[in-house]
Protein backbone atom coordinates (compact mmCIF):
# COMPACT_ATOMS: atom_id res chain seq x y z
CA UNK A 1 66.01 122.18 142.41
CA UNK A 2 66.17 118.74 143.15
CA UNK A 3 63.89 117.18 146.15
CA UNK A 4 66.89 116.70 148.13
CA UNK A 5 67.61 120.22 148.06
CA UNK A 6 64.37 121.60 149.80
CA UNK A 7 64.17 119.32 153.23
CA UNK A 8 60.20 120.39 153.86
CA UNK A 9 59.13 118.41 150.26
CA UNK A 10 61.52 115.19 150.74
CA UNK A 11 59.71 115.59 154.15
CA UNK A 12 56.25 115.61 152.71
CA UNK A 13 56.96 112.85 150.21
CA UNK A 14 58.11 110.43 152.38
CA UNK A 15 55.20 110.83 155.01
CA UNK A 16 52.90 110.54 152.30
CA UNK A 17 54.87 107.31 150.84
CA UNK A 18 55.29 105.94 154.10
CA UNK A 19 51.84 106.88 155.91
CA UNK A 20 49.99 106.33 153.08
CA UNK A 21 51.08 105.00 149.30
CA UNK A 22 52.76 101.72 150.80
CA UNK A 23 49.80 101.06 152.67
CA UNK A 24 47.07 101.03 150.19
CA UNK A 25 46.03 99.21 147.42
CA UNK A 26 44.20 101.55 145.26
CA UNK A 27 41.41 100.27 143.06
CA UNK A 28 40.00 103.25 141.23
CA UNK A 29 41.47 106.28 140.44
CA UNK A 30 38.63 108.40 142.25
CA UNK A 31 39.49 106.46 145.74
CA UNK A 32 42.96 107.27 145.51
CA UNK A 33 41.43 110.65 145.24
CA UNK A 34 39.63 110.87 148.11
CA UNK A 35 42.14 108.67 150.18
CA UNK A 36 44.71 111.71 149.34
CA UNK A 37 42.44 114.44 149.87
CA UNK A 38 41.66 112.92 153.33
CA UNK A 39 45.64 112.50 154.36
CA UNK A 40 46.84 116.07 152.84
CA UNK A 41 44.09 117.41 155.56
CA UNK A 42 44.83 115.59 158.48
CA UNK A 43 48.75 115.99 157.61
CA UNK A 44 48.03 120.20 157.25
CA UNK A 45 45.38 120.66 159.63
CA UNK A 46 46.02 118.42 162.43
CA UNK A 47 49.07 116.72 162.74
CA UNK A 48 51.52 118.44 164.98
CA UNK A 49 54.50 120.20 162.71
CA UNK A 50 57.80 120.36 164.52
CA UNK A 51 58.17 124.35 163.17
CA UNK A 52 55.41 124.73 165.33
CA UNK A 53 56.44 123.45 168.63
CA UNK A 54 54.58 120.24 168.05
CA UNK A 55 51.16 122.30 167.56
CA UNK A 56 48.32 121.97 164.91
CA UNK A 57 48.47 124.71 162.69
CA UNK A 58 44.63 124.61 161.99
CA UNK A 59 43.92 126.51 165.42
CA UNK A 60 46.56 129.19 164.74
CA UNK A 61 45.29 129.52 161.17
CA UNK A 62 41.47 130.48 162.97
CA UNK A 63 42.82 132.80 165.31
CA UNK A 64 44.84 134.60 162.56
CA UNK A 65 41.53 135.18 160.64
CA UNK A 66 39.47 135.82 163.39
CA UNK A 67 41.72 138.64 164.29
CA UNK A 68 42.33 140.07 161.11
């Protein structure tokens, strides 16, 4: 489908355009790299998501594989 179809990417994308891509200049291909890396983890493991009451999912994630 297109990304207009499936709210949760156009989501994604345009926190990673907006928080990210139109804020850096990147000079090598490995900085843009680690510049990504570094975003997609704070944006999965500790930035509040609203389909989690505003909560981090990192802290669920532990305690779901500490109990299993």
């Amino acid at each position: 489908g297109s990304p207009w179809e499936n709210g949760y990417i156009e989501s994604f994308n345009g926190k990673l355009r907006d928080e990210l891509l139109d804020r850096e200049i990147f000079t090598t291909l490995e900085e843009a790299k680690i510049l990504i890396e570094q975003w997609r983890k704070e944006y999965n493991q500790v930035r509040p998501h609203s389909a989690k009451n505003y909560r981090p999912p990192a802290p669920e994630t532990i305690l779901t594989m500490a109990t299993t």
